[in-house]
C-alpha atoms as a PDB file:
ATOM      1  CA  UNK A   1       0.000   0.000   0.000  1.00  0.00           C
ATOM      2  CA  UNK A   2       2.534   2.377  -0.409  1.00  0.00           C
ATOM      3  CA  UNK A   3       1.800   3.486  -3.780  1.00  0.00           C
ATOM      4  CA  UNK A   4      -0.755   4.569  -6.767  1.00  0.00           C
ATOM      5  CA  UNK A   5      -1.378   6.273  -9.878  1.00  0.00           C
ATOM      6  CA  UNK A   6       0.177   9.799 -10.423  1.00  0.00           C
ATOM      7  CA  UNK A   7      -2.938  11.969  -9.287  1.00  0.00           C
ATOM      8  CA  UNK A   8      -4.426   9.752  -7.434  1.00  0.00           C
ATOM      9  CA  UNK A   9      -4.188   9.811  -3.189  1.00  0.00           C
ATOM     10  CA  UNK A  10      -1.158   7.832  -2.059  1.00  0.00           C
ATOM     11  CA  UNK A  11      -1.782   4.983   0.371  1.00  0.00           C
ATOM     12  CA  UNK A  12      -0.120   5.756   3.749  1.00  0.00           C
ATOM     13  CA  UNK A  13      -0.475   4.052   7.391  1.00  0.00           C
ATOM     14  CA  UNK A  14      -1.957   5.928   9.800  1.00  0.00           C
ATOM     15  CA  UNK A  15       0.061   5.692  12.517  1.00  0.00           C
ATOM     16  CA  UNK A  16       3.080   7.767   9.967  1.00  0.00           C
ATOM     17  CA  UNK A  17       0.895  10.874   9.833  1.00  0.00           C
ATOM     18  CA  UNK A  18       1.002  11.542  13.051  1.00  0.00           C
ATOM     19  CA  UNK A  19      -0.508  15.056  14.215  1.00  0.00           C
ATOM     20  CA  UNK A  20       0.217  16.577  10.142  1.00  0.00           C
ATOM     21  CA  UNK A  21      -2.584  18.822   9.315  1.00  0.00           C
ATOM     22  CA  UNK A  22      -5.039  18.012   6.817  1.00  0.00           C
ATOM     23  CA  UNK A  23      -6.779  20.639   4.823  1.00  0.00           C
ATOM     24  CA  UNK A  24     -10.455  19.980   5.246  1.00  0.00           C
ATOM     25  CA  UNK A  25     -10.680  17.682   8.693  1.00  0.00           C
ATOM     26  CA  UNK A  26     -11.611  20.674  10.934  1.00  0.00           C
ATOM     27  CA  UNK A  27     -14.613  20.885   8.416  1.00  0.00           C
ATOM     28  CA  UNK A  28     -15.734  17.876   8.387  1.00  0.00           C
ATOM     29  CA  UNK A  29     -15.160  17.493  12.084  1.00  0.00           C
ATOM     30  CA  UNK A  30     -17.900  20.613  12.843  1.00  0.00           C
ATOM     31  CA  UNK A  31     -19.940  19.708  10.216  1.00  0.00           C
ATOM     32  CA  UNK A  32     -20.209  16.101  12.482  1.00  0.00           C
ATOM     33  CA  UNK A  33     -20.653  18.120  15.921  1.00  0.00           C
ATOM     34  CA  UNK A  34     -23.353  19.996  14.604  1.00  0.00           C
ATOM     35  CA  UNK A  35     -25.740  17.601  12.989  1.00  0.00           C
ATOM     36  CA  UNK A  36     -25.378  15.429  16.004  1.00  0.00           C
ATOM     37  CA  UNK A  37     -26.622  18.499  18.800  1.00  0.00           C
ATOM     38  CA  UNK A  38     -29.257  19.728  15.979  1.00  0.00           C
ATOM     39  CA  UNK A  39     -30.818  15.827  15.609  1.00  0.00           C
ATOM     40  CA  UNK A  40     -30.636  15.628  19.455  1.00  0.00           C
ATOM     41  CA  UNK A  41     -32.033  18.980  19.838  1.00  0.00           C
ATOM     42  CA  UNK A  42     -34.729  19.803  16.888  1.00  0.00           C
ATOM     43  CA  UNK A  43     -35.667  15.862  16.076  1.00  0.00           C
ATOM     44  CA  UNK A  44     -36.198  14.560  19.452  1.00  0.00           C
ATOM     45  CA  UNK A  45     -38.593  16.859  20.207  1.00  0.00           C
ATOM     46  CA  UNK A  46     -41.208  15.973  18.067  1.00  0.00           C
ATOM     47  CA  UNK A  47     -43.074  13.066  17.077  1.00  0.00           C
ATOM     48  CA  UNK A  48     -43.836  12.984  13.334  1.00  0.00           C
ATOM     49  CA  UNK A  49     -46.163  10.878  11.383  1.00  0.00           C
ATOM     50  CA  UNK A  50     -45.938   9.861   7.339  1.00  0.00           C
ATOM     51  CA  UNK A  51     -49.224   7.677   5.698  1.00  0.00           C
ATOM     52  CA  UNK A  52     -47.386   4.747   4.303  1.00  0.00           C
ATOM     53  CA  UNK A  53     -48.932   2.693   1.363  1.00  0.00           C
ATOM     54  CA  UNK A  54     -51.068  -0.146   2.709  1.00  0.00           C
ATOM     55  CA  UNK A  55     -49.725   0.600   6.197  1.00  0.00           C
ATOM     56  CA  UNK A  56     -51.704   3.683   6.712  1.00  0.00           C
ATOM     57  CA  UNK A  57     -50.501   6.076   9.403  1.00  0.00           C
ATOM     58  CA  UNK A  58     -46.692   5.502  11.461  1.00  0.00           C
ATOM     59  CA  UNK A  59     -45.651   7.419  13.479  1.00  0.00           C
ATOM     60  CA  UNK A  60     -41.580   8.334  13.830  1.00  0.00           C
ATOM     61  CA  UNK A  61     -39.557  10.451  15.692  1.00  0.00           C
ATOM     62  CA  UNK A  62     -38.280  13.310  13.458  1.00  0.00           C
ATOM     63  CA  UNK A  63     -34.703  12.961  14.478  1.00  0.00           C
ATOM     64  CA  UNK A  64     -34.593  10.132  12.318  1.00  0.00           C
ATOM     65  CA  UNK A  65     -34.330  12.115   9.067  1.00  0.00           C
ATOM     66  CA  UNK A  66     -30.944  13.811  10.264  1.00  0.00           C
ATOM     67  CA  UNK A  67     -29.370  11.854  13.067  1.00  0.00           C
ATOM     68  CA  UNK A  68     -28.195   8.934  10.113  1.00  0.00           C
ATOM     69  CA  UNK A  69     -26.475  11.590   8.504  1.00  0.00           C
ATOM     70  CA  UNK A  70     -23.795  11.572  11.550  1.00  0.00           C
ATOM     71  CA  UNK A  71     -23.224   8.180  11.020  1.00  0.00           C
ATOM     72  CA  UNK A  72     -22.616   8.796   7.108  1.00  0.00           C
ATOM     73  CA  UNK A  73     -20.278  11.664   8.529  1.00  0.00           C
ATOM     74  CA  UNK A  74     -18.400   8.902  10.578  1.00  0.00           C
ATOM     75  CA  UNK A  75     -17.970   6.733   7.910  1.00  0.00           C
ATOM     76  CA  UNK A  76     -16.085   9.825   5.823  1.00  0.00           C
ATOM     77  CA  UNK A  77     -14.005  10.446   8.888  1.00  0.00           C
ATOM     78  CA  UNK A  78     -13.296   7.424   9.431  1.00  0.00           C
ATOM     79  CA  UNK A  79     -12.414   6.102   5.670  1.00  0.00           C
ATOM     80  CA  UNK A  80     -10.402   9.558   4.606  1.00  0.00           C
ATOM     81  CA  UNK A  81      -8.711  10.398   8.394  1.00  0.00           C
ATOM     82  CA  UNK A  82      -8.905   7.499   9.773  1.00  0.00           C
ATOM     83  CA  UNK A  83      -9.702   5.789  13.068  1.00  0.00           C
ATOM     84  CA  UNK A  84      -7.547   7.930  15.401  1.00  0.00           C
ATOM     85  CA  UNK A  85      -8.851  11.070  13.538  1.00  0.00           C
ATOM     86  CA  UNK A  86     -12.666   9.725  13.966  1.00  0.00           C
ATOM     87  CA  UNK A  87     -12.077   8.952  17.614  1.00  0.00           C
ATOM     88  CA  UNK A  88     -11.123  12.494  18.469  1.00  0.00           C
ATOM     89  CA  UNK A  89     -14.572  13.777  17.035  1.00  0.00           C
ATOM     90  CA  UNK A  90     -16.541  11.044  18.667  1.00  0.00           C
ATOM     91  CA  UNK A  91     -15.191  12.506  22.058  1.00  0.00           C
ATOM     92  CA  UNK A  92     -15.919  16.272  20.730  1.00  0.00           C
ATOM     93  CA  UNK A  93     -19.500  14.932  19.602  1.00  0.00           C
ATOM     94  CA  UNK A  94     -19.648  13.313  23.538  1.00  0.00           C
ATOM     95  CA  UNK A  95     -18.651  15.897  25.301  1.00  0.00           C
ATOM     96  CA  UNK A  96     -20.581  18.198  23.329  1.00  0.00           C
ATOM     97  CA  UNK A  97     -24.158  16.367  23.783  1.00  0.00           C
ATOM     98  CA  UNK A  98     -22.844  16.606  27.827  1.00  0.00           C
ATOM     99  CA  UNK A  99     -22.286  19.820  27.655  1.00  0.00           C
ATOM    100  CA  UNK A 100     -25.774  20.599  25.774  1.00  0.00           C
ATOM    101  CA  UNK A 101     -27.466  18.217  28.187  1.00  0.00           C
ATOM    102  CA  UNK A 102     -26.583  20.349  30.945  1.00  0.00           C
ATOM    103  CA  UNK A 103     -27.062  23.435  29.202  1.00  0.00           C
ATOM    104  CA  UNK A 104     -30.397  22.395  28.741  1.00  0.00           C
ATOM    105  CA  UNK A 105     -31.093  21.322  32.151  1.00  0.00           C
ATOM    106  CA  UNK A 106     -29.990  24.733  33.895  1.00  0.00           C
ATOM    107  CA  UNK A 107     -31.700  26.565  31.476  1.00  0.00           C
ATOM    108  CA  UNK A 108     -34.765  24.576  31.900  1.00  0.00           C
ATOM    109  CA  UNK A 109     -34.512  24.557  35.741  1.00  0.00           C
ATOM    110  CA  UNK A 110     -34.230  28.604  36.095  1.00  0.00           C
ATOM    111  CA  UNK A 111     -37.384  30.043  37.120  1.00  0.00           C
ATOM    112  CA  UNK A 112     -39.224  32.072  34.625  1.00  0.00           C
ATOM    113  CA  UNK A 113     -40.999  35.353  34.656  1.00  0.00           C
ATOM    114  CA  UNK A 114     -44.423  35.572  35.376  1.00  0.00           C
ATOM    115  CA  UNK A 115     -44.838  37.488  32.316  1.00  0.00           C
ATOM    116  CA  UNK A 116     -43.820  34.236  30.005  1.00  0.00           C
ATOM    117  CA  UNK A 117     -46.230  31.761  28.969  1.00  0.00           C
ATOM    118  CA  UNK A 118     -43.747  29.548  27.021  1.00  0.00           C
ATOM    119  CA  UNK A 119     -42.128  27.835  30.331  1.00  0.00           C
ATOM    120  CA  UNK A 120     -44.159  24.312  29.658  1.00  0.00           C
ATOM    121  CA  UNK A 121     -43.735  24.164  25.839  1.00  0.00           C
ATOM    122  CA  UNK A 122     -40.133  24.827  26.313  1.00  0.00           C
ATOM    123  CA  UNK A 123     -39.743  22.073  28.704  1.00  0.00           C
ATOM    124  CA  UNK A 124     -41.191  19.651  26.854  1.00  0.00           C
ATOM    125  CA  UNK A 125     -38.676  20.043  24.200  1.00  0.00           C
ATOM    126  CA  UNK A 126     -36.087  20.836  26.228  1.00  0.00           C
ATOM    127  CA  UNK A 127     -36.676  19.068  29.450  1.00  0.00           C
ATOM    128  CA  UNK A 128     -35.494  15.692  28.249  1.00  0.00           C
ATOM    129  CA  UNK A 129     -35.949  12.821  30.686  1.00  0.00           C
ATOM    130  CA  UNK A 130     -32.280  11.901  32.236  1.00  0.00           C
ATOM    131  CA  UNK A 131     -32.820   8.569  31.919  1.00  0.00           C
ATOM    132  CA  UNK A 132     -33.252   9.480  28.048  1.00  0.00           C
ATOM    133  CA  UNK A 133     -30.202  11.776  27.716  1.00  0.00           C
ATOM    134  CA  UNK A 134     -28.243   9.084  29.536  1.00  0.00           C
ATOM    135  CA  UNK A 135     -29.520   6.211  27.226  1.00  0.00           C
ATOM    136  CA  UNK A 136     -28.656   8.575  23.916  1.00  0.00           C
ATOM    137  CA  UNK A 137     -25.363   9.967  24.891  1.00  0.00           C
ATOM    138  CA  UNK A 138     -24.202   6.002  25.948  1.00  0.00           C
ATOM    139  CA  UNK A 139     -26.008   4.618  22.438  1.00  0.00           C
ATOM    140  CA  UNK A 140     -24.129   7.380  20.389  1.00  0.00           C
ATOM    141  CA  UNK A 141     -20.179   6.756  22.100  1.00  0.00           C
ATOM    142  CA  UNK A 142     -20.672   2.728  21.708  1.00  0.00           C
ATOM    143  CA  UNK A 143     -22.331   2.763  18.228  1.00  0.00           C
ATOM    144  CA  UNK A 144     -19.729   5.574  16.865  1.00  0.00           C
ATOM    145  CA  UNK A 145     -16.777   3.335  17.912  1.00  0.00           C
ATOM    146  CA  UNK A 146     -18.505   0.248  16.634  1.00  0.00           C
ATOM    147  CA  UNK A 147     -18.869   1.730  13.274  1.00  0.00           C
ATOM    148  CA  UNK A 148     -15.475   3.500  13.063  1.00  0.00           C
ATOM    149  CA  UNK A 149     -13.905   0.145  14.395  1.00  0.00           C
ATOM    150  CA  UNK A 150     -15.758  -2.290  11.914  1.00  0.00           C
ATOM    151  CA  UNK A 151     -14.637   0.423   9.042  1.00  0.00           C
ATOM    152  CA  UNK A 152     -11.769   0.822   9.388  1.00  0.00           C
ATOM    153  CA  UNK A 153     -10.784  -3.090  10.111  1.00  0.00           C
ATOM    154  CA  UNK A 154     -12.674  -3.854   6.402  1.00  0.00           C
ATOM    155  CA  UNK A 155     -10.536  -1.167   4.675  1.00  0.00           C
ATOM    156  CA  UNK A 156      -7.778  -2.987   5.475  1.00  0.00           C
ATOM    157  CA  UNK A 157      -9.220  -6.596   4.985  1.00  0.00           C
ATOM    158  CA  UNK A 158     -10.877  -5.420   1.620  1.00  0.00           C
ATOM    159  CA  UNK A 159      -7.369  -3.360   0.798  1.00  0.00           C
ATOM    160  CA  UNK A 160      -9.349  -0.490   0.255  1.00  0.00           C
ATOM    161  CA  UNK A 161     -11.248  -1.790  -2.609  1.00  0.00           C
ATOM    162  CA  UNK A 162     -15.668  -2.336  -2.100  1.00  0.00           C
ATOM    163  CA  UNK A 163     -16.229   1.098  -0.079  1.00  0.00           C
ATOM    164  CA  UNK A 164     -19.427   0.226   0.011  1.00  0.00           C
ATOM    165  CA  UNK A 165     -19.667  -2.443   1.834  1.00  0.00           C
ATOM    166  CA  UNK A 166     -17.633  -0.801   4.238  1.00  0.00           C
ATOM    167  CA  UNK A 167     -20.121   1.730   5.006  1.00  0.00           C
ATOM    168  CA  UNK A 168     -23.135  -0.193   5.466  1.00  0.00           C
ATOM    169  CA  UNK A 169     -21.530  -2.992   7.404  1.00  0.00           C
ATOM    170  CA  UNK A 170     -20.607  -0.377   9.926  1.00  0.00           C
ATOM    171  CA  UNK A 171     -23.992   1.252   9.726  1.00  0.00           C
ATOM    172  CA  UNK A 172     -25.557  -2.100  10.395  1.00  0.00           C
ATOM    173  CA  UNK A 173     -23.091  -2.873  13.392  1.00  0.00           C
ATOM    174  CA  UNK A 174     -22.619   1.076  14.983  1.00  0.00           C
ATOM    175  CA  UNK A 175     -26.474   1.498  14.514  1.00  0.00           C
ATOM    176  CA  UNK A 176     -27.074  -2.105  15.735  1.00  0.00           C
ATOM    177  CA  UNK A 177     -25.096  -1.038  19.079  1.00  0.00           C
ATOM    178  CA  UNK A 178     -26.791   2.631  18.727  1.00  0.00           C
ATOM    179  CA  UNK A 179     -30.349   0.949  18.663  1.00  0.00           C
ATOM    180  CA  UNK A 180     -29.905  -1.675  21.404  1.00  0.00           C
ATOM    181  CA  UNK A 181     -28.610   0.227  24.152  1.00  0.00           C
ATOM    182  CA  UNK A 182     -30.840   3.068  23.537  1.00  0.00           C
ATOM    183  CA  UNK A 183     -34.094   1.844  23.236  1.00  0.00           C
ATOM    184  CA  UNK A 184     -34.307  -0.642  26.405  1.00  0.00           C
ATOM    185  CA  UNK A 185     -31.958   2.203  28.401  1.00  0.00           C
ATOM    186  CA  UNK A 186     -34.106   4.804  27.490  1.00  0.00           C
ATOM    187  CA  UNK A 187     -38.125   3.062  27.751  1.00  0.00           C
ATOM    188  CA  UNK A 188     -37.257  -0.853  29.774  1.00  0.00           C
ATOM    189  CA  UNK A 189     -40.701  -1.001  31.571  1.00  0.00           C
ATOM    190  CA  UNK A 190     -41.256   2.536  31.030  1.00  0.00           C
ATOM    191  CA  UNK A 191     -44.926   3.583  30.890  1.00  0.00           C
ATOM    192  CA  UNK A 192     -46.482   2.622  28.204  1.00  0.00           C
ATOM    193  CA  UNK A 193     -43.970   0.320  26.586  1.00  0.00           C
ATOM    194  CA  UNK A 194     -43.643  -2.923  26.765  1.00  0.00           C
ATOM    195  CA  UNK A 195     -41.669  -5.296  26.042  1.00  0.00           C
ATOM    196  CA  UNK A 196     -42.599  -6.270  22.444  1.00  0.00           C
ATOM    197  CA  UNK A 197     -42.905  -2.214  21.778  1.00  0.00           C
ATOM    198  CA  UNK A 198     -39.928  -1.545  22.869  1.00  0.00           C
ATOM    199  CA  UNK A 199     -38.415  -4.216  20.422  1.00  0.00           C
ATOM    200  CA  UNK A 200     -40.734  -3.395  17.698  1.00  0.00           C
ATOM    201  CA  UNK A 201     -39.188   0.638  17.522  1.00  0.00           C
ATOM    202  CA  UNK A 202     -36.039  -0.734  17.934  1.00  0.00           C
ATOM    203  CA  UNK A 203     -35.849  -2.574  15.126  1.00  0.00           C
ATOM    204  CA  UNK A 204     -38.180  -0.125  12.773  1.00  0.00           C
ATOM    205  CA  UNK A 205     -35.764   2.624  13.614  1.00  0.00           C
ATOM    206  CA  UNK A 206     -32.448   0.519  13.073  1.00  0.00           C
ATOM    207  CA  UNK A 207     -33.798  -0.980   9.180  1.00  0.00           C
ATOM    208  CA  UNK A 208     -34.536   2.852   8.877  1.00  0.00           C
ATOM    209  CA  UNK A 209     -31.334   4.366   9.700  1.00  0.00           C
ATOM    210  CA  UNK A 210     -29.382   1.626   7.535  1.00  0.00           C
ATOM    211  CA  UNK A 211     -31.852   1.995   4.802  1.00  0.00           C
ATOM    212  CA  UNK A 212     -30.712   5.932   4.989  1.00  0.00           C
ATOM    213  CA  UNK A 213     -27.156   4.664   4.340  1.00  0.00           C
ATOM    214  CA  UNK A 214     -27.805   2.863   1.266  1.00  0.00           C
ATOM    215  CA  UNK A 215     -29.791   5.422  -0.284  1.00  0.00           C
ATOM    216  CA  UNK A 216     -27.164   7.886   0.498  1.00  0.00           C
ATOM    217  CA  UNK A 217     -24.138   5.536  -0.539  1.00  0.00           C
ATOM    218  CA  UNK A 218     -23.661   7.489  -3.757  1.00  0.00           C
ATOM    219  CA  UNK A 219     -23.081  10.925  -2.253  1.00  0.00           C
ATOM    220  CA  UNK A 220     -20.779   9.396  -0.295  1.00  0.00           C
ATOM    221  CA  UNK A 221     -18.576   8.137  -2.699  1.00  0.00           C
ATOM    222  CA  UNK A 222     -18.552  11.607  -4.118  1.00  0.00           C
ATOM    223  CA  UNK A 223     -17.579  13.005  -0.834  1.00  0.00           C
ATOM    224  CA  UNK A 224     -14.999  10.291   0.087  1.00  0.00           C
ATOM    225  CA  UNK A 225     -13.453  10.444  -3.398  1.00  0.00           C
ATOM    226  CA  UNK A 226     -13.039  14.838  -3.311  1.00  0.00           C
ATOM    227  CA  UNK A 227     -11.608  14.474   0.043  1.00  0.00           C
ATOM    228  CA  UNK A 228      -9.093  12.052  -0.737  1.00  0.00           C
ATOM    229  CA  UNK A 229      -8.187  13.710  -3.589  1.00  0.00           C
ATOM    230  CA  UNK A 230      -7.813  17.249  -1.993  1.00  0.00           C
ATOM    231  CA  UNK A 231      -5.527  15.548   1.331  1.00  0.00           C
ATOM    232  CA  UNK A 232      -3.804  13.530  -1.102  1.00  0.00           C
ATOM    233  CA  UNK A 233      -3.625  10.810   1.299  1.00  0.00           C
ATOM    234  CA  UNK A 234      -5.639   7.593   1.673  1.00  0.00           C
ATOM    235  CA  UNK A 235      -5.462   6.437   5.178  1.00  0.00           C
ATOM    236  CA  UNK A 236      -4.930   2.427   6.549  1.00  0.00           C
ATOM    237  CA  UNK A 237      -4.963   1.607   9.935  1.00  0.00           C
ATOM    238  CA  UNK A 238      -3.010  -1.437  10.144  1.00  0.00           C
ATOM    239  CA  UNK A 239      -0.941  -0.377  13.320  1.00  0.00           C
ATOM    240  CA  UNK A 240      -3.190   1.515  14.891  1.00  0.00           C
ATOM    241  CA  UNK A 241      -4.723   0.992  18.369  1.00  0.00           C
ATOM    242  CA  UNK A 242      -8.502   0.699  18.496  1.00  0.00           C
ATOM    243  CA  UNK A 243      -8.808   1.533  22.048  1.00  0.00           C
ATOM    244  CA  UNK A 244     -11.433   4.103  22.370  1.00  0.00           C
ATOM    245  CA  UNK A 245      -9.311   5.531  25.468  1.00  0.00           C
ATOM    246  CA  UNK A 246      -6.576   7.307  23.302  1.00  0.00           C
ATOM    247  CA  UNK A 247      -5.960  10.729  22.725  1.00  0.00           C
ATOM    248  CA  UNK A 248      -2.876  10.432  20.577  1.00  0.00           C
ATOM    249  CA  UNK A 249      -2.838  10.464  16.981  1.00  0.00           C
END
């Protein structure tokens, strides 16, 4: 792997870049952050609903038409900068939904004026349950890892070839892991749900979010194949370690 065609990205191990700056990570990085505190913020307060052909009304929670897109964003980290590069913004994105879950809780908490009528609609979508911010922010650190992890072992095993089986085989796992501990953390014997709900959203909103990486597979060859072209570089982890507890590059 340690060359290819004049103009194309040359192959390099990870673990030889060390901390050299590339052109468009910081991007890419915020552009990560931000869709993950919007989908947390904007989708999980509302409940949609969409009339599906010989299904008839289902409801969905609106999150789900952004929050995939962090995973697709994972992926391109992950496959252009590579694991230790990806783990960096999955702490960011962490630390960031703690930081927002607090936030929202001290807002929330402070009392308003008597002039303000807007104190219960703003709780109720900002006023998350704990028990729900502690299920998502747990989901979203295991099932980020999972899928960085799973892509960045196939690059190697596939020698870089098949991308896209690479990103929806770590969709499948990461939002396998995502679903699972979210779902039974979040509504296990919870009002309201039982068991078999519980199990039947879990695995409507998994097929869902892996259907959105299919669909979107194209765009992100696109964005994969600019990116690598622009850094020049096209990343293999074959020395690197996976330990999520690592803050060097």
């Amino acid at each position: 792997m340690d060359g290819v065609e004049q103009g194309r990205p040359i192959a390099v191990e990870a673990a030889s870049l060390g901390a050299r700056p590339l052109r468009y990570f910081d991007f890419v990085m915020a552009a990560f952050v931000v869709i993950l505190l919007l989908s947390n913020v904007l989708g999980a307060g509302k409940v949609a609903v969409i009339d599906l052909p010989l299904v008839g009304l289902w409801p969905f929670g609106a999150g789900i038409l952004f929050f995939p897109l962090g995973y697709v964003l994972g992926d391109i980290l992950t496959e252009v900068y590579g694991y230790a590069r990806a783990r960096r913004c999955i702490w960011a994105g962490t630390v960031a939904l703690l930081f927002m879950a607090f936030m929202s809780w001290v807002v929330v908490k402070l009392p308003p004026a008597e002039s303000w009528g807007g104190q219960a609609a703003y709780e109720q979508v900002f006023g998350q349950v704990p028990r729900i911010v502690f299920a998502s922010i747990c989901a979203f650190w295991a099932g980020e890892f999972a899928n960085s992890y799973v892509l960045a072992r196939m690059k190697v095993w596939t020698q870089g070839k098949y991308l896209w089986t690479r990103t929806i085989g770590s969709t499948v796992v990461g939002q396998g892991v995502d679903s699972l501990l979210f779902y039974p953390l979040a509504f296990w014997g919870a009002t309201g749900w039982t068991h078999s709900l519980v199990l039947k959203v879990l695995v409507t909103q998994w097929v869902l979010k892996v259907s959105w990486e299919v669909l979107l597979t194209p765009v992100t060859y696109v964005v994969v194949g600019f990116l690598k072209r622009r850094e020049g570089v096209d990343i293999y982890d074959e020395q690197t370690n996976f330990t999520p507890f690592r803050a060097r590059l």
